[in-house]
Every structure is written in structure tokens, then in C-alpha cells.
Protein backbone atom coordinates (compact mmCIF):
# COMPACT_ATOMS: atom_id res chain seq x y z
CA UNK A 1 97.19 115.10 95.07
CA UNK A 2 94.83 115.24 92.23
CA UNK A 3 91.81 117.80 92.04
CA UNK A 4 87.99 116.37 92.39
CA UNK A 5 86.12 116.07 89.17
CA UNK A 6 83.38 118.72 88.52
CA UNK A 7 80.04 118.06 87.08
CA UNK A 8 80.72 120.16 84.53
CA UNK A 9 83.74 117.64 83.70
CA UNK A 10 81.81 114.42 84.29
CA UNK A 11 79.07 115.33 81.81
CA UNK A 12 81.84 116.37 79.05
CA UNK A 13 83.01 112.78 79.98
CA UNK A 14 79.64 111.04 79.26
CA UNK A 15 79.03 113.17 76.17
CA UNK A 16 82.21 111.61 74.57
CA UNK A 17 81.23 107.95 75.38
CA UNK A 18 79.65 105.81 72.90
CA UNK A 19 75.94 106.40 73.04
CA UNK A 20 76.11 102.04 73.78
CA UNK A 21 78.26 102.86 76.55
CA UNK A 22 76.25 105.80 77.84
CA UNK A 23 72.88 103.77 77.70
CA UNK A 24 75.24 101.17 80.12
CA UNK A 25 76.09 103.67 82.49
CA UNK A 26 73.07 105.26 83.15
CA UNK A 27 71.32 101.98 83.58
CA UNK A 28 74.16 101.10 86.13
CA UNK A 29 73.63 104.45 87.74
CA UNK A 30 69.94 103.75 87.71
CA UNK A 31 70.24 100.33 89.54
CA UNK A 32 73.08 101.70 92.08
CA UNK A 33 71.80 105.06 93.11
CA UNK A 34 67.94 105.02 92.50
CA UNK A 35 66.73 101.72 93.86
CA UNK A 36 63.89 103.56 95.74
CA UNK A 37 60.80 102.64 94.02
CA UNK A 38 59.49 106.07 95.00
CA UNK A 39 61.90 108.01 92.77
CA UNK A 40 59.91 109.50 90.06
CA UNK A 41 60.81 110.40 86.32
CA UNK A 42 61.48 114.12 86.68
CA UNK A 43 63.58 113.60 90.24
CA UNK A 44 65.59 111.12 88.16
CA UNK A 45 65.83 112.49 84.47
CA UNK A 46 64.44 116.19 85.31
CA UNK A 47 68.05 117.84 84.01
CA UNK A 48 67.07 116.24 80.64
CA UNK A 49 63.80 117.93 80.24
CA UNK A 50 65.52 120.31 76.95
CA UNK A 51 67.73 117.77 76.38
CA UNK A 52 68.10 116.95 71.81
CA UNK A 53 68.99 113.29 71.20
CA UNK A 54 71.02 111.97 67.88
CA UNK A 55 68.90 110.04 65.78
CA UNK A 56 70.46 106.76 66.90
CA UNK A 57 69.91 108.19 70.84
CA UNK A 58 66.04 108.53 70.32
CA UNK A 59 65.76 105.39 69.04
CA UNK A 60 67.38 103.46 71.87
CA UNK A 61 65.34 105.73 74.10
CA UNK A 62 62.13 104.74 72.27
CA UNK A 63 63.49 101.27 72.15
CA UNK A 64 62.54 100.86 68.42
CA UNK A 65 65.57 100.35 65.32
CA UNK A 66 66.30 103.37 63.34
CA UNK A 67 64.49 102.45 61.10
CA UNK A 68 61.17 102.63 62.96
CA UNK A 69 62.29 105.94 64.11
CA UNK A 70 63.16 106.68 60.16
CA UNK A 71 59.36 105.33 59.68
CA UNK A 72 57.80 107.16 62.23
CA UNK A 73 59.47 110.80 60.95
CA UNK A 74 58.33 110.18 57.66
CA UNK A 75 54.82 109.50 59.28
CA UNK A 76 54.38 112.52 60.75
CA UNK A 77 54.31 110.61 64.32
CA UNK A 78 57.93 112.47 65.14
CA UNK A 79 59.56 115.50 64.16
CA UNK A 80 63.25 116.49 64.75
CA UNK A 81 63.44 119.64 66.97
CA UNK A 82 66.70 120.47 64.88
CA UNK A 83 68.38 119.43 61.62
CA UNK A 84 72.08 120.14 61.54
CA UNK A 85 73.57 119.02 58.16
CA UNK A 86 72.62 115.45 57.56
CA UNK A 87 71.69 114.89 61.46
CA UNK A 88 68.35 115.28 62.83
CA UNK A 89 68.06 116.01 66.70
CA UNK A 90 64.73 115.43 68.46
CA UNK A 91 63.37 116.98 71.28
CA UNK A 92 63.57 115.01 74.93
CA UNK A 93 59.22 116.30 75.28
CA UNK A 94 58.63 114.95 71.78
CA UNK A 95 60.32 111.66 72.61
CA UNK A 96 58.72 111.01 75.79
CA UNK A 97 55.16 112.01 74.68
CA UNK A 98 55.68 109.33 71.65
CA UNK A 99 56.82 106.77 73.77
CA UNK A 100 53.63 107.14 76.39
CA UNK A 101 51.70 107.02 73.33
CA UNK A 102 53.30 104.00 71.73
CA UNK A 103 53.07 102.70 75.83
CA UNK A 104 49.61 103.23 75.66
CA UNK A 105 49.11 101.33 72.33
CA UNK A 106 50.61 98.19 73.65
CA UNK A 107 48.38 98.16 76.50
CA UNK A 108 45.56 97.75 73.90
């Protein structure tokens, strides 16, 4: 009989997908388990609130290239929270306060 998985081993699962597949997943997870309109950002992404995203992550959460994101650090508009070597990590706050500021942009 085989043991249950733990959270603790399902996120060390997601964490070694493809950040691709992990953007699939969690928009599968998002159709399948949080169909109530209701839900609201922090009941659904509230364990990612000190969260640091790659590079490559924060653009595909932005939903801009890398280059764009390259753009936008050189700006000034972004700054990584943490630079490890040649990687830059950015903040989950910083990321969502740019994107409802880019949001708010379009709207204009």
C-alpha cells in the first residue's frame, strides 16, 4: 500500500516542473478547483504573498517577453528583490503592484 503524498512533497514536485508546465497546472487547478467567481486573489494565491520568481517566471506572470521585463529593470519600473549569481529574483508584491499598474495603463 503506498503512503499519501504530503504538501510538503507536492510543492517539491511543482518546483521541479518546467516553469511552462507549472504555468499549465496551475491554470488547470484554477479552472478545476476555483470555478467560484467569488474566490478572491489572496484566498487563491495568498501562500505566494513572499513568494521570488526567476526572471523567466515574472515575465509569464506579467505576461510580457523577457525582454520587456529586461526593459522594464533597466527602467527603473522593476527591481529584483534578490540577485544570485547571474539570476535575478523578483519579489511576488513588486510583481503584482507592476502588473495593476501596467492593468491600469491599458484601461487608458
Amino acid at each position: 500500500m503506498s503512503q499519501a503524498m504530503t504538501a510538503e512533497d507536492l510543492l517539491s514536485e511543482i518546483k521541479a516542473m518546467p516553469s511552462s508546465e507549472r504555468g499549465r497546472f496551475f491554470a488547470l487547478l484554477g479552472m478545476k478547483l476555483f470555478q467560484d467567481e467569488n474566490s478572491t486573489h489572496e484566498q487563491v494565491f495568498g501562500h505566494l504573498t513572499d513568494a521570488e520568481f526567476t526572471a523567466q517566471e515574472a515575465a509569464e506572470y506579467l505576461e510580457i517577453s523577457i525582454a520587456t521585463l529586461r526593459r522594464y529593470v533597466q527602467g527603473g519600473k522593476l527591481h529584483p528583490c534578490k540577485v544570485v549569481g547571474r539570476n535575478q529574483l523578483f519579489a511576488a508584491r513588486a510583481l503584482r503592484a507592476l502588473k495593476r499598474s501596467l492593468r491600469n495603463v491599458k484601461r487608458w
